[in-house]
Protein backbone atom coordinates (compact mmCIF):
# COMPACT_ATOMS: atom_id res chain seq x y z
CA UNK A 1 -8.38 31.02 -12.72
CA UNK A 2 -7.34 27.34 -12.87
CA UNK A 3 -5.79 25.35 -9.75
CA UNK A 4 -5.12 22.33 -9.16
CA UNK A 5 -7.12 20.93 -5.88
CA UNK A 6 -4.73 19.46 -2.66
CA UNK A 7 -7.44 18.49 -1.10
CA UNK A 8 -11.43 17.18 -1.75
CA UNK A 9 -13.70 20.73 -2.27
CA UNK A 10 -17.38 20.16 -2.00
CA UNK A 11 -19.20 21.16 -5.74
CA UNK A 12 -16.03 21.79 -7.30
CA UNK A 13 -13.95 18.49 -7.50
CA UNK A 14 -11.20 15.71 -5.42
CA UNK A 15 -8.29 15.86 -4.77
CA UNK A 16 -5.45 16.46 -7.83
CA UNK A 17 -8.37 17.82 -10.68
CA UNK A 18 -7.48 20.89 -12.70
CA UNK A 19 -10.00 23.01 -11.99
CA UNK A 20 -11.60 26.37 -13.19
CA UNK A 21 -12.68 28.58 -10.35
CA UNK A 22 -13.38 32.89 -9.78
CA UNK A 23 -9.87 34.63 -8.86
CA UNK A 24 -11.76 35.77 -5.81
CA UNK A 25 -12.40 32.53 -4.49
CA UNK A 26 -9.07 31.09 -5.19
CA UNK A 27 -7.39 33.97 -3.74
CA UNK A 28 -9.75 34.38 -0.79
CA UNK A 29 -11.01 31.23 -0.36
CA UNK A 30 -8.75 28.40 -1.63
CA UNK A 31 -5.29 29.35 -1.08
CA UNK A 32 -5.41 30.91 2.58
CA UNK A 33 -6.69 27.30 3.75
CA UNK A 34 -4.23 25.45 1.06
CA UNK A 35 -7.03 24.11 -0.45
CA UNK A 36 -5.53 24.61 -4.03
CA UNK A 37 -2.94 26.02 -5.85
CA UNK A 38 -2.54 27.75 -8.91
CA UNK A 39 -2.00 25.83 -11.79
CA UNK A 40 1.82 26.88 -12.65
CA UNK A 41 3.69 25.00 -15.00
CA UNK A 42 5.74 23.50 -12.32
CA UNK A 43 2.70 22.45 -10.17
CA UNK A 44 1.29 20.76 -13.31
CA UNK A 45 4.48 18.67 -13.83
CA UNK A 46 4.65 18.30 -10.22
CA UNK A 47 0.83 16.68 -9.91
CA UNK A 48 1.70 14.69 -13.39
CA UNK A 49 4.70 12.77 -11.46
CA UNK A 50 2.17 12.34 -8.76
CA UNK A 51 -0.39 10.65 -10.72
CA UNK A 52 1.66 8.30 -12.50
CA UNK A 53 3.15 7.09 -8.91
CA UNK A 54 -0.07 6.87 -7.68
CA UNK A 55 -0.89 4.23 -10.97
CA UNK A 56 2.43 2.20 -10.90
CA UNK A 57 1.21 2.11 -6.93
CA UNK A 58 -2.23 0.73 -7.63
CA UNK A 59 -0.45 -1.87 -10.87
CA UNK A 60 2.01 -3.20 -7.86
CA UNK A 61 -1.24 -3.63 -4.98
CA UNK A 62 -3.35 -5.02 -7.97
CA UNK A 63 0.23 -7.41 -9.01
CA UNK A 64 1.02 -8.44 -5.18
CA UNK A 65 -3.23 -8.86 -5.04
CA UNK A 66 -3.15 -11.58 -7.74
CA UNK A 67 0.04 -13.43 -6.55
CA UNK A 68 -1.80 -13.78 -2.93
CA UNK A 69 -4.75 -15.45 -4.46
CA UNK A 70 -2.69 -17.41 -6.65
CA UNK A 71 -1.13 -18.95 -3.08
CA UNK A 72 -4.13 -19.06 -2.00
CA UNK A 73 -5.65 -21.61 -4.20
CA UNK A 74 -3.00 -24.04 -3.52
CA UNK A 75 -2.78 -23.76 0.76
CA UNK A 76 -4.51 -26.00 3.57
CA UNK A 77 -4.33 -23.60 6.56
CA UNK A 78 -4.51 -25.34 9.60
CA UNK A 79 -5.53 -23.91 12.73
CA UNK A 80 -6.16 -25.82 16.40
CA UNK A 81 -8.31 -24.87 19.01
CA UNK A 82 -9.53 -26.07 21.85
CA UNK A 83 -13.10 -27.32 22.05
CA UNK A 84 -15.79 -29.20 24.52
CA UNK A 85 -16.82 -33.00 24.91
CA UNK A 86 -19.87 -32.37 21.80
CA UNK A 87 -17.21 -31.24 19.34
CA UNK A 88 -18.15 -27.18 19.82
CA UNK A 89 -15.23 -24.81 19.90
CA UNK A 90 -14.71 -22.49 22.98
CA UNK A 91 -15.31 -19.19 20.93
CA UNK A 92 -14.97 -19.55 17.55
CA UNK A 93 -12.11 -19.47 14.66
CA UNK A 94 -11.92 -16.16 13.71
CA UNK A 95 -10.75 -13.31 10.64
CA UNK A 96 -7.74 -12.30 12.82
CA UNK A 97 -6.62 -16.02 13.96
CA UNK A 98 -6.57 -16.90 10.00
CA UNK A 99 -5.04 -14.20 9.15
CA UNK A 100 -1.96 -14.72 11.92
CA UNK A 101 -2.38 -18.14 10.54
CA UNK A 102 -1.71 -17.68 6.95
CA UNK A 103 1.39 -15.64 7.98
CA UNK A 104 2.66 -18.29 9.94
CA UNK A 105 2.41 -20.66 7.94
CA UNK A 106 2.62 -19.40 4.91
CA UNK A 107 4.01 -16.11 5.01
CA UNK A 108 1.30 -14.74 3.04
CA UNK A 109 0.09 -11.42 4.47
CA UNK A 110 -3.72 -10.82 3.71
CA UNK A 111 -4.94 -7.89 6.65
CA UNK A 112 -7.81 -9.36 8.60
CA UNK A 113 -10.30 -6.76 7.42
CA UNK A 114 -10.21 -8.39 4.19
CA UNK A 115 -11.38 -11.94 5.63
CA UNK A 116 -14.69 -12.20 5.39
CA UNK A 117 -16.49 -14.83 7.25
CA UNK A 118 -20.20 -15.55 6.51
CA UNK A 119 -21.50 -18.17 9.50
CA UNK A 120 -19.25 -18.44 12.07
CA UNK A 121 -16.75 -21.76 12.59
CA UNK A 122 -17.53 -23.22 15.29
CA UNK A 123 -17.33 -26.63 14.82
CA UNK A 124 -13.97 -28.95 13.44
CA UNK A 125 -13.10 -29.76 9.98
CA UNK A 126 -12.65 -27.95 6.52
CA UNK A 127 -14.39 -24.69 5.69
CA UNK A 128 -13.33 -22.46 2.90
CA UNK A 129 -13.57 -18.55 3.63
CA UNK A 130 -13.54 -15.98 1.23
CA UNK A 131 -10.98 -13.29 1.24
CA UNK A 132 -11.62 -9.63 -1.03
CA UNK A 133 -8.25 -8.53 -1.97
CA UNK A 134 -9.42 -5.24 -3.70
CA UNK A 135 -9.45 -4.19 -7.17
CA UNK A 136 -12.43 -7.15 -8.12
CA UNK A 137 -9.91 -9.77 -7.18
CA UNK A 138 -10.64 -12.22 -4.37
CA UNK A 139 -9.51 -15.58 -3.49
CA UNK A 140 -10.50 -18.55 -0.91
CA UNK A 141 -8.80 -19.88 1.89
CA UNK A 142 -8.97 -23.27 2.70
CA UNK A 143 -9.18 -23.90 6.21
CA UNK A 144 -8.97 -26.94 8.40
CA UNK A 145 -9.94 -26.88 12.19
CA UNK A 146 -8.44 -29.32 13.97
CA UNK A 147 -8.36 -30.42 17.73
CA UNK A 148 -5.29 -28.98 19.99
CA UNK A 149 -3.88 -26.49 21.87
């Protein structure tokens, strides 16, 4: 019996595959825990629609992904903090403050997660910090630490 898989099944295949399984285990198995269901001509068309607006979905993230690192390249973020008599920072600058930074400023929203920041700033001046959009794109923000608050 074919079905079409609503949800990840361990040996058999992910979420939305077609999928050739024993009646007995679809009927038994599969359907009572809406695992799967049978592959009807409706519930083909229905899980075609699906895919293609999961693709236009991923073209838009992978679109919007670009355009941010496109801003990117041509941005000074500038963030102040407050720091001791040597020039050390209390704390240091970090993903989520250039994130809220870049939205500020800029009104470019990158989530914090993808910030990533290899030694820690914890010092003044320019840095540049590399930001993983998804889908192999990435960009780099250009920071500046400055004295304030």
């Amino acid at each position: 019996m074919k079905v079409i898989l609503q949800q990840d099944v361990r040996d058999h295949g992910k979420k939305g595959q077609l999928v050739e399984v024993s009646d007995g285990y679809a009927r038994n198995y599969l359907f009572p825990r809406k695992l799967a269901v049978a592959a009807t001509a409706d519930a083909m068309n229905t899980m075609r629609l699906q895919e293609k607006a999961r693709l236009r979905k991923i073209e838009e993230e992978k679109a919007k992904a670009t355009e941010n690192a496109k801003k990117l390249e041509s941005v000074v973020v500038k963030i102040s903090a407050r720091a001791g008599d040597n020039g050390k920072l209390f704390g240091s600058v970090t993903n989520k403050d250039i994130s809220d930074a870049l939205k500020e400023q800029f009104d470019i929203d990158v989530e914090k997660s993808r910030i990533v920041i290899t030694d820690p700033i914890k010092s003044f001046g320019p840095f540049e910090v590399k930001c993983k959009f998804g889908y192999e794109i990435s960009g780099v923000i250009h920071l500046l630490i400055t004295e304030g608050k």
